[in-house]
Protein backbone atom coordinates (compact mmCIF):
# COMPACT_ATOMS: atom_id res chain seq x y z
CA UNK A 1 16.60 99.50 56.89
CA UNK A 2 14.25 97.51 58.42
CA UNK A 3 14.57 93.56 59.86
CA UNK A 4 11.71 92.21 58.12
CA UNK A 5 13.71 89.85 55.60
CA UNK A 6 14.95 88.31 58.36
CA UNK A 7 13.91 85.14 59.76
CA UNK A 8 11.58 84.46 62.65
CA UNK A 9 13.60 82.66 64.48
CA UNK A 10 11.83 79.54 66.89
CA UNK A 11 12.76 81.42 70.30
CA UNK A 12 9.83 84.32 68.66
CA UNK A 13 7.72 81.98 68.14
CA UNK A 14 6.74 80.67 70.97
CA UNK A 15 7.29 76.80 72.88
CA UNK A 16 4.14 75.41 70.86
CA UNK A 17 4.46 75.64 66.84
CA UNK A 18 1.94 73.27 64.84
CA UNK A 19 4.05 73.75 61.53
CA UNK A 20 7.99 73.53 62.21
CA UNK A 21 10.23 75.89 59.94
CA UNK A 22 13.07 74.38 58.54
CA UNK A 23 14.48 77.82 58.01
CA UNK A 24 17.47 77.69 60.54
CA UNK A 25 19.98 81.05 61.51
CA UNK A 26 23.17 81.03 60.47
CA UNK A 27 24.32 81.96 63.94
CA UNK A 28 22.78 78.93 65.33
CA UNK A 29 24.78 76.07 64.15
CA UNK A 30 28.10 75.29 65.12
CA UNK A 31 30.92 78.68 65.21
CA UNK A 32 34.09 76.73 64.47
CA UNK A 33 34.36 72.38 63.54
CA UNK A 34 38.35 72.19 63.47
CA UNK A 35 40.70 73.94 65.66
CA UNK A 36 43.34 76.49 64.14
CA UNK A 37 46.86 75.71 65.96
CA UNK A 38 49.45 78.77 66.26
CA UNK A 39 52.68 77.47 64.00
CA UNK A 40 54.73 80.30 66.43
CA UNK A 41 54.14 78.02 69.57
CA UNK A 42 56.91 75.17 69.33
CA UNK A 43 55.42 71.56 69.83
CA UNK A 44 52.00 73.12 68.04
CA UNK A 45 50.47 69.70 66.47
CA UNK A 46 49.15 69.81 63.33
CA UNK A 47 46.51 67.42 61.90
CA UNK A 48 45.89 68.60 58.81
CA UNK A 49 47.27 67.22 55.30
CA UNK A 50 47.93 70.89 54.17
CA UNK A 51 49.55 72.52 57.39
CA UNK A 52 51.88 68.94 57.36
CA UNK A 53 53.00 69.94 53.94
CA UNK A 54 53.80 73.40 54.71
CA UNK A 55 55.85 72.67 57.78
CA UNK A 56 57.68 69.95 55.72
CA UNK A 57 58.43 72.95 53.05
CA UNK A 58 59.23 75.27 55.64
CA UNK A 59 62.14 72.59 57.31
CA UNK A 60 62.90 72.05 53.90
CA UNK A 61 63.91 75.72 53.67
CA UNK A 62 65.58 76.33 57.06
CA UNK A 63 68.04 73.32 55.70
CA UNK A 64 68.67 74.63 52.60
CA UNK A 65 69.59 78.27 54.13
CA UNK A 66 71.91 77.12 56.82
CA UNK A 67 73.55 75.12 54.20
CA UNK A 68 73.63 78.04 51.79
CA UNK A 69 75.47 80.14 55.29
CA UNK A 70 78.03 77.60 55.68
CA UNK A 71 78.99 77.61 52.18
CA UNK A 72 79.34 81.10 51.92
CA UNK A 73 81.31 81.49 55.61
CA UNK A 74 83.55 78.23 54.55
CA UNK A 75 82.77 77.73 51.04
CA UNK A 76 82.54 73.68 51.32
CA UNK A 77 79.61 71.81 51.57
CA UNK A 78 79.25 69.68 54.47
CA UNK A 79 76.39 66.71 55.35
CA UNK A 80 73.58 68.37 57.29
CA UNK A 81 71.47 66.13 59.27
CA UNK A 82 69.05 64.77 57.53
CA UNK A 83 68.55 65.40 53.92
CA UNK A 84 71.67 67.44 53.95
CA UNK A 85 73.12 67.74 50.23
CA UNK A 86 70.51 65.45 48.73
CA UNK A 87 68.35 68.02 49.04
CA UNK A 88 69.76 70.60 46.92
CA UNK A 89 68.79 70.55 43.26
CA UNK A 90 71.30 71.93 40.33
CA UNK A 91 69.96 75.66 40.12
CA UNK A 92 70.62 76.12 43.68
CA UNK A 93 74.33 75.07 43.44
CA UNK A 94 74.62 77.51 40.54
CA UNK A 95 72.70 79.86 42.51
CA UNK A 96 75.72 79.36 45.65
CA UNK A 97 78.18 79.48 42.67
CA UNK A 98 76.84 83.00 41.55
CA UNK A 99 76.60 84.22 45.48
CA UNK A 100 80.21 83.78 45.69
CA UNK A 101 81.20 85.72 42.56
CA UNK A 102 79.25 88.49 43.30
CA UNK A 103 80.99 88.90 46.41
CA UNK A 104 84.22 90.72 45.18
CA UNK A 105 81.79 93.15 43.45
CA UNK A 106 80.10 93.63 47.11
CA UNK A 107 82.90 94.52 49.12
CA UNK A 108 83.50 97.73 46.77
CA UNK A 109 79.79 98.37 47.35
CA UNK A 110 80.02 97.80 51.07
CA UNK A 111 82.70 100.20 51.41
CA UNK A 112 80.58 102.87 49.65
CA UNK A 113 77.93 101.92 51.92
CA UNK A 114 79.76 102.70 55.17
CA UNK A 115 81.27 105.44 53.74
CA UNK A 116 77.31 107.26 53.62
CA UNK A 117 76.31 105.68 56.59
CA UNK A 118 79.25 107.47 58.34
CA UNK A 119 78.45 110.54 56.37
CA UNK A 120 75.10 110.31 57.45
CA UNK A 121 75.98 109.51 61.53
CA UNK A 122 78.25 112.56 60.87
CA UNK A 123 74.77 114.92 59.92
CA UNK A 124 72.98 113.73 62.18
CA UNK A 125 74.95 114.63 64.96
CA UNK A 126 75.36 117.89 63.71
CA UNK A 127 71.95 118.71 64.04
CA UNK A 128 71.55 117.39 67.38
CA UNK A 129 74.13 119.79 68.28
CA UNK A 130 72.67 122.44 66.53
CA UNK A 131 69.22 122.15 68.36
CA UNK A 132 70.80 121.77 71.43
CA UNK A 133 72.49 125.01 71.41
CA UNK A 134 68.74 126.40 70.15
CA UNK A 135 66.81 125.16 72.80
CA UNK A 136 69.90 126.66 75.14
CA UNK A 137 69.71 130.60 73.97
CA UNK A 138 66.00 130.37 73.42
CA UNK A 139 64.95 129.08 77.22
CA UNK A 140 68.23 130.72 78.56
CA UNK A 141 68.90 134.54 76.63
CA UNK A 142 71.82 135.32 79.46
CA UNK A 143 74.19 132.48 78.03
CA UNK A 144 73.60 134.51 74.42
CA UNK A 145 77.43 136.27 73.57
CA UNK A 146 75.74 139.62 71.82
CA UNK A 147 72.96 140.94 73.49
CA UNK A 148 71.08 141.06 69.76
CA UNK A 149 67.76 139.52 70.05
CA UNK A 150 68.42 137.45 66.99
CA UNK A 151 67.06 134.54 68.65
CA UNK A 152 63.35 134.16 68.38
CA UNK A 153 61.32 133.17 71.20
CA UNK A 154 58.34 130.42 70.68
CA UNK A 155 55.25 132.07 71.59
CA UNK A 156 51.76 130.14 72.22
CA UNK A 157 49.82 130.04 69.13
CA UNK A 158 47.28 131.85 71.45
CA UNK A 159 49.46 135.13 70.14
CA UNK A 160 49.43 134.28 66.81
CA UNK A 161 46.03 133.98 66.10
CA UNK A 162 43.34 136.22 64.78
CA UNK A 163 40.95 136.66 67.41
CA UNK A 164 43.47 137.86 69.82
CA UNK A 165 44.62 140.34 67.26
CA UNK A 166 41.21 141.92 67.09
CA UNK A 167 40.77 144.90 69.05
CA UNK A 168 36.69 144.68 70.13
CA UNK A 169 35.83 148.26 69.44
CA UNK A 170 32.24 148.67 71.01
CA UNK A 171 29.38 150.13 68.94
CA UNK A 172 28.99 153.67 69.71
CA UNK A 173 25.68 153.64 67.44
CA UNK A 174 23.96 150.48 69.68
CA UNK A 175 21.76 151.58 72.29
CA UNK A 176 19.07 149.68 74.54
CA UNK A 177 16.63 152.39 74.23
CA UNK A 178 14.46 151.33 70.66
CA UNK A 179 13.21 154.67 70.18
CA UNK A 180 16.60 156.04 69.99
CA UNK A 181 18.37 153.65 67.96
CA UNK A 182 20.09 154.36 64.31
CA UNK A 183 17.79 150.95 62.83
CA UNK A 184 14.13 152.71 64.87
CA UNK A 185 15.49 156.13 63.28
CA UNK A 186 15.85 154.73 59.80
CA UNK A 187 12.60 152.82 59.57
CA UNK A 188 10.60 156.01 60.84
CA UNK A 189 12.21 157.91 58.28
CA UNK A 190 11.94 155.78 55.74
CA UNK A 191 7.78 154.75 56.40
CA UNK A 192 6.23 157.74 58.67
CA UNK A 193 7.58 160.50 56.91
């Protein structure tokens, strides 16, 4: 693609223009008019109506989880600094209400939970065993108990591939000499004779 629907820009043209362009590059003007603050950073300031709304949101939410933790660990409410219980509207007290029924129905579920994850641990260790005692009778056949050669030994993919397979037979019908080759024979035969 070519440039030529781009611009001229006033550095081409030369110190001395009689008719100035008003045509100006977008690269020209100003990269960046407000700085972006990092919200990870603690004591970031932020200036803007929006980010002040989202950081009041954002407290708003840390409150409202620690309050929902204490309920469940105590299961009273107490006054958290601030807006404390104010701040809680009526579907998230039925929402803690419906937490802490649940919670009989969880511990059955937690059980069956550590029940597979112990089932699981239990596998896994199985077949760390299992490889161990591989990688011991393949790099190590003496510490093998039968002297079978069940075990099989990993080979470079060098030996499993074709071209080592190949046996290069030469051509017994190839010769340097082109009067006395099979294709010089042929094509007399086939045009002088």
């Amino acid at each position: 693609m070519t440039t030529n629907h781009r611009p001229t820009l006033e550095s081409k043209r030369g110190r001395d223009v009689a008719i100035k362009n008003t045509i100006q590059h977008a690269r020209s003007g100003p990269g960046q008019k407000s700085l972006k603050l990092r919200l990870d950073i603690s004591g970031a300031q932020i200036d803007h109506v929006r980010g002040r709304k989202a950081l009041d949101e954002l407290e708003r939410e840390t409150k409202r989880h620690k309050t929902l933790d204490e309920f469940l660990n105590t299961g009273s409410f107490s006054q958290v600094e601030g807006d404390g219980y104010e701040s809680f509207d009526q579907s998230s007290s039925e929402e803690l209400l419906s937490v802490a029924k649940c919670s009989d129905d969880d511990d059955s579920d937690e059980d069956d939970t550590n029940a597979l994850m112990e089932e699981l641990r239990k596998v896994r260790e199985e077949k760390k065993s299992c490889a161990k005692q591989n990688t011991a009778l393949i790099s190590n056949p003496l510490i093998a108990s039968d002297g079978s050669d069940t075990v099989n030994k990993k080979t470079s993919w060098r030996s499993s591939a074709i071209f080592s397979k190949a046996k290069k037979v030469p051509d017994q019908s190839f010769t340097t000499d082109t009067l006395n080759s099979d294709t010089h024979k042929q094509f007399l035969a086939k045009y002088f004779r």
